[in-house]
Protein backbone atom coordinates (compact mmCIF):
# COMPACT_ATOMS: atom_id res chain seq x y z
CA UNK A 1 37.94 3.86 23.45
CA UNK A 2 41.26 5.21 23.06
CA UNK A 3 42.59 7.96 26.36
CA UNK A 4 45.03 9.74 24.25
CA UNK A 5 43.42 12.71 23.81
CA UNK A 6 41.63 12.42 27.01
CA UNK A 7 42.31 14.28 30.30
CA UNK A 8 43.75 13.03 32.89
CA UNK A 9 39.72 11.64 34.59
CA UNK A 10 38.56 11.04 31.27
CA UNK A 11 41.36 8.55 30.91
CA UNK A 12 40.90 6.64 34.56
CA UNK A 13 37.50 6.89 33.68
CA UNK A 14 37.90 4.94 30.51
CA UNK A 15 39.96 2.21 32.18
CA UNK A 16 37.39 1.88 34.80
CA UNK A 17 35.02 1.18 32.64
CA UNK A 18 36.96 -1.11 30.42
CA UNK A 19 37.74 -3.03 33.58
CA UNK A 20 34.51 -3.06 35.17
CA UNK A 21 35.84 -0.34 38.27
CA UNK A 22 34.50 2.21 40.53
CA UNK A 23 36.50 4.87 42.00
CA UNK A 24 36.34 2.52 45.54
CA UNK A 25 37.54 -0.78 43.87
CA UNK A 26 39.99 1.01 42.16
CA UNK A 27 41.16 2.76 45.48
CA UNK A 28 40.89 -0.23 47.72
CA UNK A 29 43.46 -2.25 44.96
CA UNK A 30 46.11 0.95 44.95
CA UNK A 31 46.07 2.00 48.72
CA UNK A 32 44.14 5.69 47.68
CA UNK A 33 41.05 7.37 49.17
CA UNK A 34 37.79 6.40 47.38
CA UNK A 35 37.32 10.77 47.56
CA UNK A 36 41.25 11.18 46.19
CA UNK A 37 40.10 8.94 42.78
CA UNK A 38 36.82 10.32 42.71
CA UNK A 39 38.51 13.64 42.46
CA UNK A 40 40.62 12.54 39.65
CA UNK A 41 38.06 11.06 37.80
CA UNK A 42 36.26 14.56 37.72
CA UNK A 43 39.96 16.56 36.99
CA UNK A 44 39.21 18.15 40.10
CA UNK A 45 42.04 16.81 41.71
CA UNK A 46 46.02 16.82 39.83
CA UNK A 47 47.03 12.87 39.58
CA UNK A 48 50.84 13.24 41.94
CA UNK A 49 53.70 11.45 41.56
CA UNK A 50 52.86 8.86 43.80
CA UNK A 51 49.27 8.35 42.23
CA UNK A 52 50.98 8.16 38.30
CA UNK A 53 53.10 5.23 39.99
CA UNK A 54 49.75 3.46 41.30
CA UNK A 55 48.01 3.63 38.46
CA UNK A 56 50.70 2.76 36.10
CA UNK A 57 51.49 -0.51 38.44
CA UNK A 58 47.95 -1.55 38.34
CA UNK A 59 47.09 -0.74 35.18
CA UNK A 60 50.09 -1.55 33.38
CA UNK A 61 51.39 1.74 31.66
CA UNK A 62 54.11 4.29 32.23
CA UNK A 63 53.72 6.81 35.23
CA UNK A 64 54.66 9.00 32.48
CA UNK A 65 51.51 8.21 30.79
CA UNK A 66 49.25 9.62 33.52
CA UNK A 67 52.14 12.92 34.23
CA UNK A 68 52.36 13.81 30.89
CA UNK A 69 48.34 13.54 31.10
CA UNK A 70 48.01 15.72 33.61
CA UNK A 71 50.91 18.30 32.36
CA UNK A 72 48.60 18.62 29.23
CA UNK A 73 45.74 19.33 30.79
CA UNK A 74 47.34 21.62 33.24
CA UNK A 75 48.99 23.51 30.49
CA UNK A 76 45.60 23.79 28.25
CA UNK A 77 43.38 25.03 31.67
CA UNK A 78 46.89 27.96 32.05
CA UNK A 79 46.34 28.92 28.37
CA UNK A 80 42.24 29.71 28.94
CA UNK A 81 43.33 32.19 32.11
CA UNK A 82 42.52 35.45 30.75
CA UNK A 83 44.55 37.31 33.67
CA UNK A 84 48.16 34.66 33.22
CA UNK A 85 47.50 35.24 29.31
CA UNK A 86 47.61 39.37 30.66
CA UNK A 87 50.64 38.62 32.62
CA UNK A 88 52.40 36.76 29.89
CA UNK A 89 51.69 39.44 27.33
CA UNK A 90 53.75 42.00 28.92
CA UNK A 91 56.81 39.70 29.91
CA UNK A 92 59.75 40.37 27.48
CA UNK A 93 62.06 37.44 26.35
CA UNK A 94 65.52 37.65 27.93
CA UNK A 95 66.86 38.64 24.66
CA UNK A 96 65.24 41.37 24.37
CA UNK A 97 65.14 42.55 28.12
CA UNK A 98 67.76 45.12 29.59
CA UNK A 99 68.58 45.27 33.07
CA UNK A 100 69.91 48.45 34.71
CA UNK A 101 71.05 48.53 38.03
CA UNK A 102 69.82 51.29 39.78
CA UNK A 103 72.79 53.23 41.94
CA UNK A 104 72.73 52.30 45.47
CA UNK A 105 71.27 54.22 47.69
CA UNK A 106 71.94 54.98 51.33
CA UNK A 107 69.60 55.09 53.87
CA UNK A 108 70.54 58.81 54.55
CA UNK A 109 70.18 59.59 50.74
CA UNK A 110 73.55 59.61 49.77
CA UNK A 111 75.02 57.38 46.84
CA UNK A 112 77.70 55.42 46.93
């Protein structure tokens, strides 16, 4: 079964199967939590740094492999939120945005 266009737990998933794992196995061999791999396994839990350099030792790929993973999925969950989708709607590109300094001020009223 090929993980490329997997998530991040569908992926570790896959390679636990292919290797005969279980999320305690596979924690016990990398130094993580049984609950921190279970958690991946079930993308309810972002794969860090540190766990993209475990896996990738023990299951010979690129830490890059399991961030770039994750970024995707990250990225593809941000594009379903209706209220950041809102929010990005009404943010102009700098090219297009003016910025006008208001005049100072005082705290008495006057400006300067």
């Amino acid at each position: 079964m090929s993980t490329d266009k997997l998530t991040p737990g569908g992926a570790l998933n896959a390679l636990m199967l292919k290797h005969n794992l279980n999320a305690n196995r596979l924690a016990k061999a990398i130094g993580l939590s049984t609950t921190i791999i279970s958690l991946i396994s079930h993308d309810q839990n972002p794969i860090s740094t540190g766990a993209a350099m475990r896996l990738s030792k023990f299951f010979k790929t690129k830490p890059e492999y399991w961030l770039e993973k994750q970024m995707s999925f990250d990225i593809a969950k941000a594009e379903k939120n209706k209220k950041l989708t809102n929010t990005l709607n009404n943010i102009v590109e700098v090219s297009k945005y003016t910025f006008i300094r208001k005049p100072y001020t005082s705290k008495n009223g006057k400006s300067k």
